[in-house]
N, C-alpha and C. Protein backbone atom coordinates (compact mmCIF):
# COMPACT_ATOMS: atom_id res chain seq x y z
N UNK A 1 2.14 72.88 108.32
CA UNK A 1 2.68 74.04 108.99
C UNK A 1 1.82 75.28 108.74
N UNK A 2 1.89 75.10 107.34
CA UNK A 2 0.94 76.76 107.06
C UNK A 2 -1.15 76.59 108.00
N UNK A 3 -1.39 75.46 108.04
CA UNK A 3 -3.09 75.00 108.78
C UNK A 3 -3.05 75.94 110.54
N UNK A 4 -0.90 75.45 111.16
CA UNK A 4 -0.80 75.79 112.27
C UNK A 4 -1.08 77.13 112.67
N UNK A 5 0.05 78.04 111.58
CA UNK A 5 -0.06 79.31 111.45
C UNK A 5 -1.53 80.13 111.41
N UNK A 6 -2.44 79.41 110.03
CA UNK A 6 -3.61 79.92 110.23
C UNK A 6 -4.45 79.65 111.33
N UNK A 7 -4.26 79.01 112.18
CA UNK A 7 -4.94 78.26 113.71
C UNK A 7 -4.41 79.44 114.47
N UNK A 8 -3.42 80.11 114.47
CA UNK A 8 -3.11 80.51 115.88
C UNK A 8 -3.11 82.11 115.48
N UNK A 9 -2.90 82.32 113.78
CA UNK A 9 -3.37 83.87 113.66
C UNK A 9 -4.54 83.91 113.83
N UNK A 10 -5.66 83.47 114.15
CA UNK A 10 -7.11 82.97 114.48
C UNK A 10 -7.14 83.19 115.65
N UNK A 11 -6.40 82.48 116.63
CA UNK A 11 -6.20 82.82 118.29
C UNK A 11 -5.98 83.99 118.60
N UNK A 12 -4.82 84.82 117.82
CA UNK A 12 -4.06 86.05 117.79
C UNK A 12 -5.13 87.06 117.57
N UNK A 13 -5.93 87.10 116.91
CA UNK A 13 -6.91 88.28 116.17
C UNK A 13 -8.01 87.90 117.32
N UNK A 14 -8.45 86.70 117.75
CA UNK A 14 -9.67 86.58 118.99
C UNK A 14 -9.27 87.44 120.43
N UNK A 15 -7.86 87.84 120.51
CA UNK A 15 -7.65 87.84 121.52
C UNK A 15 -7.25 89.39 121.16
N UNK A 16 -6.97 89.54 120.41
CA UNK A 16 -7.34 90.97 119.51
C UNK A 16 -8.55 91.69 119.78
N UNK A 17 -9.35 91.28 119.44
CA UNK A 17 -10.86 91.54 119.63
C UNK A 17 -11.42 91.97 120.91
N UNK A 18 -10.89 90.64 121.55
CA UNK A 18 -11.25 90.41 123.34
C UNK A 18 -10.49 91.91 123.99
N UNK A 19 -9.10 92.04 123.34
CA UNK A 19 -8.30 93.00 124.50
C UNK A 19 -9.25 94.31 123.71
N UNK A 20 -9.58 94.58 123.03
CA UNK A 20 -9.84 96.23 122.11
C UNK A 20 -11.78 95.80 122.48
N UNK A 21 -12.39 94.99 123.11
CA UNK A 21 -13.49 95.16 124.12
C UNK A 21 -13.36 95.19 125.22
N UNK A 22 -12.57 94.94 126.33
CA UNK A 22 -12.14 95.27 127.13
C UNK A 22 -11.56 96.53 127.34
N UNK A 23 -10.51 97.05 126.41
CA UNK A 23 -10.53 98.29 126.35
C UNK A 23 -11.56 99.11 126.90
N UNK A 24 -12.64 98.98 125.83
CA UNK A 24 -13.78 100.29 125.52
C UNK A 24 -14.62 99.75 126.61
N UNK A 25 -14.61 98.74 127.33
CA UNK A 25 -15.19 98.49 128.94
C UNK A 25 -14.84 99.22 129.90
N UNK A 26 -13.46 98.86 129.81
CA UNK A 26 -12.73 99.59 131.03
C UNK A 26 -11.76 100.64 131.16
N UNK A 27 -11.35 100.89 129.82
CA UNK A 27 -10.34 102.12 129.49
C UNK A 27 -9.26 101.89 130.69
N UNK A 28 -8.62 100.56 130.63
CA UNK A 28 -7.40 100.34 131.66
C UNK A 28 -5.70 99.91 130.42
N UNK A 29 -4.96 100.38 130.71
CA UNK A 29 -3.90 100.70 129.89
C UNK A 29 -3.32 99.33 129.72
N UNK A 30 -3.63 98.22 130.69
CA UNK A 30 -3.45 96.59 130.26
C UNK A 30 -4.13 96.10 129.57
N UNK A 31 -4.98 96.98 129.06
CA UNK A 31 -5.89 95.94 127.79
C UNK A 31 -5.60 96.93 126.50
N UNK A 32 -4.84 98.19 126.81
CA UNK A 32 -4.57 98.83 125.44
C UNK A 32 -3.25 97.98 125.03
N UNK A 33 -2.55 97.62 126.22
CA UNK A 33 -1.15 97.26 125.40
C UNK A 33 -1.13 95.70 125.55
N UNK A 34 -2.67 95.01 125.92
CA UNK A 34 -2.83 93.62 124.92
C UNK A 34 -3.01 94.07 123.19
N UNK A 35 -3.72 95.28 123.75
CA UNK A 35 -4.24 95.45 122.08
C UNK A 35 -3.28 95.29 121.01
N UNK A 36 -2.61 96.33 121.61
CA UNK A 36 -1.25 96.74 120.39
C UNK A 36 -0.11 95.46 120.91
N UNK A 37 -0.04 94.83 121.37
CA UNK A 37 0.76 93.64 121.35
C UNK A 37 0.18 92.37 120.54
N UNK A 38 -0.87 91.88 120.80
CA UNK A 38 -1.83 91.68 119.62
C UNK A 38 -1.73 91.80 118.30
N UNK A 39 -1.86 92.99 118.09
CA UNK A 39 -1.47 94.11 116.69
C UNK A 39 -0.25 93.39 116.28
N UNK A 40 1.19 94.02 117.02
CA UNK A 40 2.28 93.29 116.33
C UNK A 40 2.26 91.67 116.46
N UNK A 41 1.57 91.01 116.97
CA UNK A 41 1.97 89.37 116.89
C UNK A 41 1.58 89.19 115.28
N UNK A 42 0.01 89.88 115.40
CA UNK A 42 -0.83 89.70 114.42
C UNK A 42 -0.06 89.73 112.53
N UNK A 43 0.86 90.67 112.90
CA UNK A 43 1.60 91.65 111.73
C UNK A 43 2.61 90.60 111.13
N UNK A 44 3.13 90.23 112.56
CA UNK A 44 4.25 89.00 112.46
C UNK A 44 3.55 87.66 111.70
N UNK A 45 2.61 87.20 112.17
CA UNK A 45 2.23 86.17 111.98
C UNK A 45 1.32 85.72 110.72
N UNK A 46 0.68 87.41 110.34
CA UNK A 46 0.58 87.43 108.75
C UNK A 46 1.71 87.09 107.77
N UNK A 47 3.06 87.83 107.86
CA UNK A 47 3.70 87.90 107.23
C UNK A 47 4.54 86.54 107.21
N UNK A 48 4.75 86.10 107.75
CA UNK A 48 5.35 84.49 108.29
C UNK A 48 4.55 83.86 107.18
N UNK A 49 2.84 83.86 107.22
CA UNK A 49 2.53 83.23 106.44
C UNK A 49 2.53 83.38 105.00
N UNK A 50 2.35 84.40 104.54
CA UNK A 50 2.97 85.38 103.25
C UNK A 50 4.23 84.71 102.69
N UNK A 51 5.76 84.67 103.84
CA UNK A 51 6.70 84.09 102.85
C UNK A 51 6.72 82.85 102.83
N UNK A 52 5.89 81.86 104.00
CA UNK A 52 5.75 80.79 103.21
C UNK A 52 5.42 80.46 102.20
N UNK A 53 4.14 81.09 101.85
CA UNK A 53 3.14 80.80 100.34
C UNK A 53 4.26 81.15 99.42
N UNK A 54 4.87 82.54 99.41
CA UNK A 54 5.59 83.13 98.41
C UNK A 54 7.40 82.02 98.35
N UNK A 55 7.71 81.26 99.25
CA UNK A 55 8.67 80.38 99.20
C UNK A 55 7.95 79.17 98.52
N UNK A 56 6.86 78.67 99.07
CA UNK A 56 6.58 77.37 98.45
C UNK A 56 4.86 77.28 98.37
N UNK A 57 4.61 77.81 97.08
CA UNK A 57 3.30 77.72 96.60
C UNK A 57 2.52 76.64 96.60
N UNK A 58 2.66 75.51 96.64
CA UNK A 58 2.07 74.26 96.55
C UNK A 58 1.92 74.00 97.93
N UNK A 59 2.26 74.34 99.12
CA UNK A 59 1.77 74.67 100.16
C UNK A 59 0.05 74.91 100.32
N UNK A 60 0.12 75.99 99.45
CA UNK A 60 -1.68 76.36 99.64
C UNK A 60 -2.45 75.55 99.29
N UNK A 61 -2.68 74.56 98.42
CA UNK A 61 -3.20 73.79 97.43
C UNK A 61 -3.25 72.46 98.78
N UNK A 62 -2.29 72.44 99.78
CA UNK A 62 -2.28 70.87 100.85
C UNK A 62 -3.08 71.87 101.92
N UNK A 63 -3.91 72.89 102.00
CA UNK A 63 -4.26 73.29 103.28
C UNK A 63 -5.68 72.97 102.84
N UNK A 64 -6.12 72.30 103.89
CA UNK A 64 -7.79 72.25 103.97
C UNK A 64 -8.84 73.17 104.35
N UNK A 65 -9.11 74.30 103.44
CA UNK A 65 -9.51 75.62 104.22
C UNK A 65 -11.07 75.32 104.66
N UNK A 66 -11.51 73.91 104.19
CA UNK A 66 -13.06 73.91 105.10
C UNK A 66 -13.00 73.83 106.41
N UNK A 67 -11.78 72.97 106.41
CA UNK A 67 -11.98 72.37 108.23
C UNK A 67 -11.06 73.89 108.62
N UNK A 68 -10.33 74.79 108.09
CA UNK A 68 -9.92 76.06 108.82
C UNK A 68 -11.07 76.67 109.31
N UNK A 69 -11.82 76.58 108.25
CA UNK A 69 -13.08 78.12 108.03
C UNK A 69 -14.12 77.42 109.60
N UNK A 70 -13.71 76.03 109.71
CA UNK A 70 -15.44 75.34 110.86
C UNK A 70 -14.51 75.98 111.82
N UNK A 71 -12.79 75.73 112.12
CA UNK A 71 -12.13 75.68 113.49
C UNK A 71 -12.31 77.41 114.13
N UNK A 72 -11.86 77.82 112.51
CA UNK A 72 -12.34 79.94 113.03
C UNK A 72 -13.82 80.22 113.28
N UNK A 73 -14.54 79.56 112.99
CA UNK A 73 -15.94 79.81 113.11
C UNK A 73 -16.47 79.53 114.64
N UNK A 74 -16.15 78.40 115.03
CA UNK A 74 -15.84 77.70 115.92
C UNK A 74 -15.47 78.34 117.18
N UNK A 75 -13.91 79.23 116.80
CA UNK A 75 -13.80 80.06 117.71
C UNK A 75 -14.50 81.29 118.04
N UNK A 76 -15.02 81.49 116.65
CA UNK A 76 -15.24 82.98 116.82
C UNK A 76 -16.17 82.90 117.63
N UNK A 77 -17.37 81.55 117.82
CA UNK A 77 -18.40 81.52 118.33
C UNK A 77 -18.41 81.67 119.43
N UNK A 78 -17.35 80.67 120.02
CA UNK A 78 -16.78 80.74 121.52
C UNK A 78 -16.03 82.09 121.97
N UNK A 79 -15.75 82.67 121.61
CA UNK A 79 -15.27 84.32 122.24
C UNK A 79 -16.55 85.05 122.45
N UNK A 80 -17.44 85.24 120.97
CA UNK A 80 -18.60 85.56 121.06
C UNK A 80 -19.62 85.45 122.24
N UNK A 81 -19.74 84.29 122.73
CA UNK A 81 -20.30 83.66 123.59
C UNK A 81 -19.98 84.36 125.17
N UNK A 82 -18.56 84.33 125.07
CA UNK A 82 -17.94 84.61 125.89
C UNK A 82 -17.78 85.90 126.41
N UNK A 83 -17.93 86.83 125.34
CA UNK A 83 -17.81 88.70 125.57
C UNK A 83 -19.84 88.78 126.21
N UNK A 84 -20.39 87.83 125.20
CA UNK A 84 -21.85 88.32 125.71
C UNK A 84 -22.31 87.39 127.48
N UNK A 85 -21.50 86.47 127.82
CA UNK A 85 -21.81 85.91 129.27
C UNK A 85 -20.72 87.51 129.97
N UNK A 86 -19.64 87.38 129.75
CA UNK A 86 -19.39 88.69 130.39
C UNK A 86 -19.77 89.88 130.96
N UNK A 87 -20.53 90.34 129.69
CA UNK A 87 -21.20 91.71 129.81
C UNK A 87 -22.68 91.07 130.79
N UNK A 88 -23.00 90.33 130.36
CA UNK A 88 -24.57 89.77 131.15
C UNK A 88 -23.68 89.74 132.49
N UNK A 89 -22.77 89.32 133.45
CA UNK A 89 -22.43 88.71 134.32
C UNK A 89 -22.12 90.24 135.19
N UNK A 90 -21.45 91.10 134.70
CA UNK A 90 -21.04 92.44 134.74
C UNK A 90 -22.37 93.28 135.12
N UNK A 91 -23.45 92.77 134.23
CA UNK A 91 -24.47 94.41 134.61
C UNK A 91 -25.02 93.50 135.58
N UNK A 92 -25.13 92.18 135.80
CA UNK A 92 -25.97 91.08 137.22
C UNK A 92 -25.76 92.09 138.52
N UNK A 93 -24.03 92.02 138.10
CA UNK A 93 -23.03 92.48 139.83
C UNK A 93 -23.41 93.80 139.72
N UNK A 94 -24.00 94.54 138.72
CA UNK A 94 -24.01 96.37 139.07
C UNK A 94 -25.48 96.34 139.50
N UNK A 95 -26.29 95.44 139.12
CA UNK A 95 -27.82 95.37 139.26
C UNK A 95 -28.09 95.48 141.09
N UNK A 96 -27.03 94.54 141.54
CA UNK A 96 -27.17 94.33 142.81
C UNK A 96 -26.43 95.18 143.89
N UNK A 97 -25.53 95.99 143.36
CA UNK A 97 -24.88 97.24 143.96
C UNK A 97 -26.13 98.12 143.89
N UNK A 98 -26.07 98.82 145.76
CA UNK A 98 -27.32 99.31 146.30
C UNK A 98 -27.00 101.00 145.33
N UNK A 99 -26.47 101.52 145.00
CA UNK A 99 -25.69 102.49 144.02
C UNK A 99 -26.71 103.03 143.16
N UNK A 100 -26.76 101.78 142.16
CA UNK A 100 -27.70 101.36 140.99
C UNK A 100 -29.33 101.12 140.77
N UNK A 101 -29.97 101.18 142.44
CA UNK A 101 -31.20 100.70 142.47
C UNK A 101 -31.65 101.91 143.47
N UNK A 102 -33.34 102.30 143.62
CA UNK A 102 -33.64 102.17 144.99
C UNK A 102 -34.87 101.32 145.42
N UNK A 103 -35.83 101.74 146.07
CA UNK A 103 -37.13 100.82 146.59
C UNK A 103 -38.30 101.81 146.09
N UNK A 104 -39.51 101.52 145.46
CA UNK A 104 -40.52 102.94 145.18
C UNK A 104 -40.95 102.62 146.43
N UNK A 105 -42.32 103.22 146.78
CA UNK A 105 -43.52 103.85 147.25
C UNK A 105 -43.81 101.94 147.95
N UNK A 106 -44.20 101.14 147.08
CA UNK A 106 -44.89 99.90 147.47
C UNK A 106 -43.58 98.64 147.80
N UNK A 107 -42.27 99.11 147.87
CA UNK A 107 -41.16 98.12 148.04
C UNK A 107 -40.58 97.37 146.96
N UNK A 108 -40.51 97.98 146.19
CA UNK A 108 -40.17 97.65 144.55
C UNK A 108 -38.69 97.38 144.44
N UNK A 109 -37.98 97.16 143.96
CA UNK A 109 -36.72 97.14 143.47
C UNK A 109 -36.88 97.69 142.24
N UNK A 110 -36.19 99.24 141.75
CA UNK A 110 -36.55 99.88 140.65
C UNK A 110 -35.14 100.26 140.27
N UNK A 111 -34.64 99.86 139.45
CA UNK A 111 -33.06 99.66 138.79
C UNK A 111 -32.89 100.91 137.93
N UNK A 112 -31.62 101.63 138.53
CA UNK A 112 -31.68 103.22 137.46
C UNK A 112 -30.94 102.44 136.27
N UNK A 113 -30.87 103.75 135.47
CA UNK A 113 -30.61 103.53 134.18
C UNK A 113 -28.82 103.29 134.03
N UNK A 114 -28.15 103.59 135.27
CA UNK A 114 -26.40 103.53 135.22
C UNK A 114 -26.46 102.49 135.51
N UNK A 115 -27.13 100.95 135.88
CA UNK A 115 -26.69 99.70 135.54
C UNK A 115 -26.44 99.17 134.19
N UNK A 116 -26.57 99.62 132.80
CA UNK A 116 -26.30 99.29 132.26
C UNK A 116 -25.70 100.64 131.00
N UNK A 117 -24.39 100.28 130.86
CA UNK A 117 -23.59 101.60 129.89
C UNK A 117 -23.61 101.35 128.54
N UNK A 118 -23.69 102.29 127.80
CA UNK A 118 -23.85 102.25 126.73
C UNK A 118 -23.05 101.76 125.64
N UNK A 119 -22.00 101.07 125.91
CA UNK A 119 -21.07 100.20 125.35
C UNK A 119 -21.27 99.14 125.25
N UNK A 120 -21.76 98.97 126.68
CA UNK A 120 -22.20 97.49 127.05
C UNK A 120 -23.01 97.17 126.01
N UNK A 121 -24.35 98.02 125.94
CA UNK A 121 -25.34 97.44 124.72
C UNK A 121 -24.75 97.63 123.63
N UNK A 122 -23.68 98.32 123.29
CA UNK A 122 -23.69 98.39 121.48
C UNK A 122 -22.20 97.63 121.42
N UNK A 123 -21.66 97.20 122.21
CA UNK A 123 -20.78 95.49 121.74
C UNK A 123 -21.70 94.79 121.99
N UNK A 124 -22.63 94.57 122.81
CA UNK A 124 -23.23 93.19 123.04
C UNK A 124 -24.09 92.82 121.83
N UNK A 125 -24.67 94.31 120.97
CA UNK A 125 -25.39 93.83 120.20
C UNK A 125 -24.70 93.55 118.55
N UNK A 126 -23.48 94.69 118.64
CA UNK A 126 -22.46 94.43 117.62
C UNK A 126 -21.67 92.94 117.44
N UNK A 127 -21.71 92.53 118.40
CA UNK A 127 -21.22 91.27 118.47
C UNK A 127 -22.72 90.03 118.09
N UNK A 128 -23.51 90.13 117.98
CA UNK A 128 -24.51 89.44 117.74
C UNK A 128 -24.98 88.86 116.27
N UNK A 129 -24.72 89.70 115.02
CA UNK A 129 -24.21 88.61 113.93
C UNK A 129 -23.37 87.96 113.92
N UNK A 130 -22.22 88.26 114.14
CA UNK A 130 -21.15 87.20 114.46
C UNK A 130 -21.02 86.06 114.94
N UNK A 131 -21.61 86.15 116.02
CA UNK A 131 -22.25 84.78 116.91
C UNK A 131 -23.28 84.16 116.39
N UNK A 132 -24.41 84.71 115.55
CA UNK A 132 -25.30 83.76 114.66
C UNK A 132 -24.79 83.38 113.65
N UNK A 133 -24.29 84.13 112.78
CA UNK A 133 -23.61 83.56 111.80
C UNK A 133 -22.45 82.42 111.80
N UNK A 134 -21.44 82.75 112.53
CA UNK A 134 -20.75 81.87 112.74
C UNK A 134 -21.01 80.41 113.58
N UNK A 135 -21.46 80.76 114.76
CA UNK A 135 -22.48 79.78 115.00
C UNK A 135 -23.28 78.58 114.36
N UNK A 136 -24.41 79.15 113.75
CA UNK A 136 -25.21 78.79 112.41
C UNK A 136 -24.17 77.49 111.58
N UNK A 137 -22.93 78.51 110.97
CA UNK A 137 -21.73 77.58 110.29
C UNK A 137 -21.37 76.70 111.19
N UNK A 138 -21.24 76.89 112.21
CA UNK A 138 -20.14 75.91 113.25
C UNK A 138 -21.09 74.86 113.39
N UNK A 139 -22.28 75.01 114.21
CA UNK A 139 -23.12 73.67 114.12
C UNK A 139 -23.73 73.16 113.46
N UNK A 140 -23.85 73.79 112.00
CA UNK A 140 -24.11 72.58 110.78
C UNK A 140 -23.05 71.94 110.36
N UNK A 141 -21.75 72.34 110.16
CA UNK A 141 -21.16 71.88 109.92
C UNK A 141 -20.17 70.71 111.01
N UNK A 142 -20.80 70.45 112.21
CA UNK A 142 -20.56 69.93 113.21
C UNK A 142 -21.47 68.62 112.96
N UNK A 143 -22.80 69.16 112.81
CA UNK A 143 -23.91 68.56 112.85
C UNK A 143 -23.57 67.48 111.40
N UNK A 144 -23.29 68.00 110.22
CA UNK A 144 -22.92 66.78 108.59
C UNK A 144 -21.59 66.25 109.72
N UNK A 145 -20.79 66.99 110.10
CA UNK A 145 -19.40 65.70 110.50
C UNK A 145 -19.75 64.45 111.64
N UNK A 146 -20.96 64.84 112.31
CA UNK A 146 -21.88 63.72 113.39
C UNK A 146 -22.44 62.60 112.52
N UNK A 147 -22.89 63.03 111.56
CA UNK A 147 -23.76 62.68 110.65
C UNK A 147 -23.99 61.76 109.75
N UNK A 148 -22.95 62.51 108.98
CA UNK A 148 -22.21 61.86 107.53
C UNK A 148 -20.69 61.77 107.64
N UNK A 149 -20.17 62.11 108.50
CA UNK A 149 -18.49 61.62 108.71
C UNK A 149 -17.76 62.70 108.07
N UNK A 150 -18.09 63.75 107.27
CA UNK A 150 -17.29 64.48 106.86
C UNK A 150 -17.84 65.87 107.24
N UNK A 151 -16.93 67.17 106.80
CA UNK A 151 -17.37 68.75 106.83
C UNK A 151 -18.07 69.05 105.32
């Protein structure tokens, strides 16, 4: 029970993440009140796990926190992945809005500088240890369970 809990406060905090970048993308009031809905699941679902441990301690001791740490890693990689195909997919569609570009002197396609915002680059790049690092963990430790049968 307590492996489930930590599985889905894992989901809860990714999707955490996801709504509070979206936010600072789009400053639209459905991704502030994923945020803070988020927030309280998050609050809930800490504490759930809290009085389990604090009801039945020997609980912690049956949780396998390697195979937790590959499944969060795992995810984190895949959100990761996922915020940086986004943002790439996002400045593609502004690249090609006539808005964003004009033609020089010899028929150029010369891209102004408002195709790409300044958020965009500093999550895309803030998010970029995360995704190596975790990453890195996720497919070695993917790679020994192919391997050698275990994490």
């Amino acid at each position: 029970m307590l492996i489930v809990l930590f599985i889905v406060l894992q989901i809860s905090f990714s999707f955490h993440i996801y709504s509070l970048v979206l936010y600072v993308l789009r400053r639209e009031n459905k991704y502030l009140k994923g945020f803070v809905n988020t927030t309280i699941s998050n609050v809930l679902i800490a504490g759930s796990i809290t009085a389990l441990v604090l009801i039945n301690p020997a609980d912690v001791s049956k949780v396998d926190f390697k195979l937790l740490l590959w499944i969060m890693t795992g995810l984190i990689m895949i959100i990761m992945l996922f915020i940086k195909i986004k943002i790439a997919v996002v400045i593609y569609k502004r690249s090609k809005d006539p808005q964003h570009f004009h033609y020089n002197f010899f028929g150029k396609k010369v891209l102004h500088g408002t195709v790409v915002k300044f958020e965009e680059i500093m999550i895309f790049f803030f998010t970029m240890p995360f995704f190596l690092f975790c990453g890195a963990y996720f497919i070695a430790r993917l790679l020994n369970l192919l391997l050698y049968d275990h994490l």
